[in-house]
C-alpha atoms as a PDB file:
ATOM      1  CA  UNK A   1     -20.118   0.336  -7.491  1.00  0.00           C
ATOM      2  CA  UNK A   2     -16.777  -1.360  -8.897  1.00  0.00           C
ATOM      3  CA  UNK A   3     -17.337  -5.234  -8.144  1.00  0.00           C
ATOM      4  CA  UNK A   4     -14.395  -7.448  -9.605  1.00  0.00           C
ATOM      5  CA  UNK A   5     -15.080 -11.268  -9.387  1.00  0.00           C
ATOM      6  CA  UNK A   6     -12.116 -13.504 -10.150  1.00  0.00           C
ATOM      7  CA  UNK A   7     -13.232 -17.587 -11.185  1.00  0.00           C
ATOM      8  CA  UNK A   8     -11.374 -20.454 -13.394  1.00  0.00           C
ATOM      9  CA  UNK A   9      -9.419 -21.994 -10.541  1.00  0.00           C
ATOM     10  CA  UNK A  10      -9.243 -25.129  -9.707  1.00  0.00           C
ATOM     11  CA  UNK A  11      -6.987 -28.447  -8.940  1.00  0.00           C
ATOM     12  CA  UNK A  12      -3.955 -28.727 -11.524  1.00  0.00           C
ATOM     13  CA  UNK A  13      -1.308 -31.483 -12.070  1.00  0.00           C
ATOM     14  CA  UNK A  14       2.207 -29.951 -12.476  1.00  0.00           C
ATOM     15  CA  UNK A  15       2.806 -28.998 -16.427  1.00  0.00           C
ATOM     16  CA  UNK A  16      -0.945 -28.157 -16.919  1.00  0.00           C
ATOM     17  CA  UNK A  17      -3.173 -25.488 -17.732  1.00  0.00           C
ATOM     18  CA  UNK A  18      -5.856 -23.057 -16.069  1.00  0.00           C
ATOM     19  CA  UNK A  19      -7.342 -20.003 -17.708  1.00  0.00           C
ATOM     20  CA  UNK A  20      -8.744 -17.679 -14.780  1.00  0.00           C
ATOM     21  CA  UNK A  21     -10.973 -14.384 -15.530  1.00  0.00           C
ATOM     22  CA  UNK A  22     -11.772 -11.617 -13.553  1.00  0.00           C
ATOM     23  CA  UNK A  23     -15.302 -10.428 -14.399  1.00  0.00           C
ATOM     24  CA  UNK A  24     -15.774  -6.406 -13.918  1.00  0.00           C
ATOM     25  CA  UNK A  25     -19.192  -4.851 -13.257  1.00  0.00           C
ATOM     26  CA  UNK A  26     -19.380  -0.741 -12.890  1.00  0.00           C
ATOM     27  CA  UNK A  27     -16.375   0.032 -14.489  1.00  0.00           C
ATOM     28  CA  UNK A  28     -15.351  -1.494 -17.782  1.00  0.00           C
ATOM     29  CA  UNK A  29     -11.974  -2.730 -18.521  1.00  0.00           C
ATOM     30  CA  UNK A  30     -10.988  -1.269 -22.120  1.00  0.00           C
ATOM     31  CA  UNK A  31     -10.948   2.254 -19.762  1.00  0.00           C
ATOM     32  CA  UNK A  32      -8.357   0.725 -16.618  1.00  0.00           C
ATOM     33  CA  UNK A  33      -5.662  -1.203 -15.803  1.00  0.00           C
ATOM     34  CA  UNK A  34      -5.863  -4.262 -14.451  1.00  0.00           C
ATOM     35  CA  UNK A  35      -3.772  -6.304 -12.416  1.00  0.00           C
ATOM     36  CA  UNK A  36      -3.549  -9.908 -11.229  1.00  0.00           C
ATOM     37  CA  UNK A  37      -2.199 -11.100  -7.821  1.00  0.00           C
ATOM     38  CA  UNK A  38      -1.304 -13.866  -5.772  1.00  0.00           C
ATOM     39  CA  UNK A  39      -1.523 -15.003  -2.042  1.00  0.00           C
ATOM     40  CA  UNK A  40       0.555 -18.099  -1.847  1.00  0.00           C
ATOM     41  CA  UNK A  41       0.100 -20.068   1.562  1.00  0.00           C
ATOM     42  CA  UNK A  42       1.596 -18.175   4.434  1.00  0.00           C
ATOM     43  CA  UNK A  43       2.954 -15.193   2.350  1.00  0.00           C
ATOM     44  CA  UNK A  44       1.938 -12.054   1.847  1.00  0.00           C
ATOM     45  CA  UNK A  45      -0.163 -10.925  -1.359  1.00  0.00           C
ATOM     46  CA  UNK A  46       1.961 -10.115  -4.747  1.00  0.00           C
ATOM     47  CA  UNK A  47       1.420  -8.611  -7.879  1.00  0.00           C
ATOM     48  CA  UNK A  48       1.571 -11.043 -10.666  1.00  0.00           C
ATOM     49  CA  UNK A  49       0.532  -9.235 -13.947  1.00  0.00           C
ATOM     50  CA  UNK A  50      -0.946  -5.919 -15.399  1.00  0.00           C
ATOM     51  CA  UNK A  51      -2.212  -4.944 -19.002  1.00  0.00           C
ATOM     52  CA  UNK A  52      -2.334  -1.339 -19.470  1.00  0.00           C
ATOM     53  CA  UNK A  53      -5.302   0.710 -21.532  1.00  0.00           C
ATOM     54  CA  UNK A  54      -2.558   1.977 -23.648  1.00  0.00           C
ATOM     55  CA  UNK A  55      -1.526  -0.574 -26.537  1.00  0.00           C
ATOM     56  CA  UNK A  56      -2.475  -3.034 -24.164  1.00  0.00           C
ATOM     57  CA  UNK A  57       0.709  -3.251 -23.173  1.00  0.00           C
ATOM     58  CA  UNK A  58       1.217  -6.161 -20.524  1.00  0.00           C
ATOM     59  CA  UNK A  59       3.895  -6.837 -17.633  1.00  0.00           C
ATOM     60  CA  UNK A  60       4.716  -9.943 -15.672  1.00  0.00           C
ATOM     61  CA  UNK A  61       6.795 -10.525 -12.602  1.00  0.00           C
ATOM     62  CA  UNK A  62       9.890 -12.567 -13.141  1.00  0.00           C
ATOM     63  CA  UNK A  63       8.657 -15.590 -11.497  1.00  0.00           C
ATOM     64  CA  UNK A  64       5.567 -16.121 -14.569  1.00  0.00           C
ATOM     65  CA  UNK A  65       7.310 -14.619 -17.323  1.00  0.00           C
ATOM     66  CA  UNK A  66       6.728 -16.477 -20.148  1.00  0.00           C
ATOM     67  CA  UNK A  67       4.412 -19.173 -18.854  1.00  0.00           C
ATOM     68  CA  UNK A  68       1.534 -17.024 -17.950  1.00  0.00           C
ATOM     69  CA  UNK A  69      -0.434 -14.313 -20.255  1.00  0.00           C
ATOM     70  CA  UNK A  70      -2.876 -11.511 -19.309  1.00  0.00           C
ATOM     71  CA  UNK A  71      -5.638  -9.984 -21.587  1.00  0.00           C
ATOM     72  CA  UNK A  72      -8.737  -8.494 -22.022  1.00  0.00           C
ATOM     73  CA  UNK A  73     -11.797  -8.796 -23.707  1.00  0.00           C
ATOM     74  CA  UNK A  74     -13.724  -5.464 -23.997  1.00  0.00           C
ATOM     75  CA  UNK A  75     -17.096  -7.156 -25.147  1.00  0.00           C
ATOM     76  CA  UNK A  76     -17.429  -9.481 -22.209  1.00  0.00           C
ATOM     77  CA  UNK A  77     -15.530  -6.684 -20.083  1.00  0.00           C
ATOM     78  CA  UNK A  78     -13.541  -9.246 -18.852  1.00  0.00           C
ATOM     79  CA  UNK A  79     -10.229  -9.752 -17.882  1.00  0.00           C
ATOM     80  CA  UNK A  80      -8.115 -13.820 -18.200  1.00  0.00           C
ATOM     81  CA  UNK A  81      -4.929 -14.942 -17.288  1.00  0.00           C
ATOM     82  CA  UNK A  82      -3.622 -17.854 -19.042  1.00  0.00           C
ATOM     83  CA  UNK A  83      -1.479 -19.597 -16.554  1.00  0.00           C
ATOM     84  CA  UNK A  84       0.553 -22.510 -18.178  1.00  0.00           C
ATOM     85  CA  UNK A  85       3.381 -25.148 -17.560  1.00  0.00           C
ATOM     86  CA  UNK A  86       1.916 -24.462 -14.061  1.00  0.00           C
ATOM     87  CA  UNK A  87       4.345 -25.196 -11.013  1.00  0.00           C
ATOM     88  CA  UNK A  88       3.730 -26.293  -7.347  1.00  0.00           C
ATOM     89  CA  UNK A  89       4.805 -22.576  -6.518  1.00  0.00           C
ATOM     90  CA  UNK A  90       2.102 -21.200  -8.398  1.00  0.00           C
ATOM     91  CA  UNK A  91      -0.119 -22.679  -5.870  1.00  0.00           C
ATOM     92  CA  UNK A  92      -1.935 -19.628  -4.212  1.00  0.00           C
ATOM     93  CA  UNK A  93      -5.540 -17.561  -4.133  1.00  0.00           C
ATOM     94  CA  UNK A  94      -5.262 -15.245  -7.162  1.00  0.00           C
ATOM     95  CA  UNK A  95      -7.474 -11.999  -7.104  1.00  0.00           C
ATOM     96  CA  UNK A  96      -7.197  -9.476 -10.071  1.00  0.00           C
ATOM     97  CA  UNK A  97      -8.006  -5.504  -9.131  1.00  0.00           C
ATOM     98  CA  UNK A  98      -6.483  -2.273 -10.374  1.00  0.00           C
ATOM     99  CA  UNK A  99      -2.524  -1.926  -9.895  1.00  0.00           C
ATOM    100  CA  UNK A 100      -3.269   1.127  -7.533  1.00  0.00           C
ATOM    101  CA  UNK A 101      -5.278  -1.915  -5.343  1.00  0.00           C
ATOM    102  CA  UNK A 102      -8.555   0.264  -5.425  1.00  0.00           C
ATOM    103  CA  UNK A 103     -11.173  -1.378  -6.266  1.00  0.00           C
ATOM    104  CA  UNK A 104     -12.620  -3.669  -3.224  1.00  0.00           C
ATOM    105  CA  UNK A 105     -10.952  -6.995  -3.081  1.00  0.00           C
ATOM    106  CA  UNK A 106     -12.779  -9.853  -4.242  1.00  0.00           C
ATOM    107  CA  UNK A 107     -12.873 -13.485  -2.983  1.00  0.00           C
ATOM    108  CA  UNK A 108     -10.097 -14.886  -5.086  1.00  0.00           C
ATOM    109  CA  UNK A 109      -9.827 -18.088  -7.189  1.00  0.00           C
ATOM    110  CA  UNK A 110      -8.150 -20.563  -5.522  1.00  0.00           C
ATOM    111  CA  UNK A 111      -5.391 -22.220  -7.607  1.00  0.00           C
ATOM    112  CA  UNK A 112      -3.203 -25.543  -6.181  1.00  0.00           C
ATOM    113  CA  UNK A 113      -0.946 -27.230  -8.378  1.00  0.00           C
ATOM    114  CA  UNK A 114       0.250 -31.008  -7.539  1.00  0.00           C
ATOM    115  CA  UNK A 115       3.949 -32.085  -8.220  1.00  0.00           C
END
């Protein structure tokens, strides 16, 4: 059974720093994609970030570009995003899963970011 179990969040001044990880049992990462995404307060879920198997290619949505980073580590079959110069907007419940959404949702890391 694919479990995915997202941790690291936490209580953040504006400008700092949180490193979250999404911990995969029954499946390991260096053979899926794997995709982080966000429920801010009152709106709907989004997609954040993916890193691909191939190359390990990674994506971002225009709103993290170049503040956050995604990537794996195949030993502790583990998946992180790196989340800084964080911003009262990032403020939401991040869950990771596969980009198709397959894998059954987890409980989320709750991240809130003071201005």
């Amino acid at each position: 059974q694919v479990q995915l179990v997202e941790a690291g969040g936490g209580l953040v001044q504006a400008g700092g720093s949180l490193r979250l990880s999404c911990a995969a049992s029954g499946i390991m990462v260096s053979d899926t994609a794997v995709s982080w995404y966000r429920a801010r307060p009152g709106q709907e879920r989004e997609w954040v970030a993916s890193i691909a198997t191939r190359y390990n290619l990674t994506r971002y949505a225009d709103s993290v570009r170049g503040r956050f980073t995604i990537s794996r580590d195949n030993v502790k079959n583990t998946v992180y995003l790196q989340m800084n110069d964080l911003k009262s907007e990032d403020t939401a419940l991040y869950y990771c899963n596969f980009p198709s959404g397959a894998a059954p949702w987890g409980q989320g890391t709750q991240v809130t970011v003071s201005s």
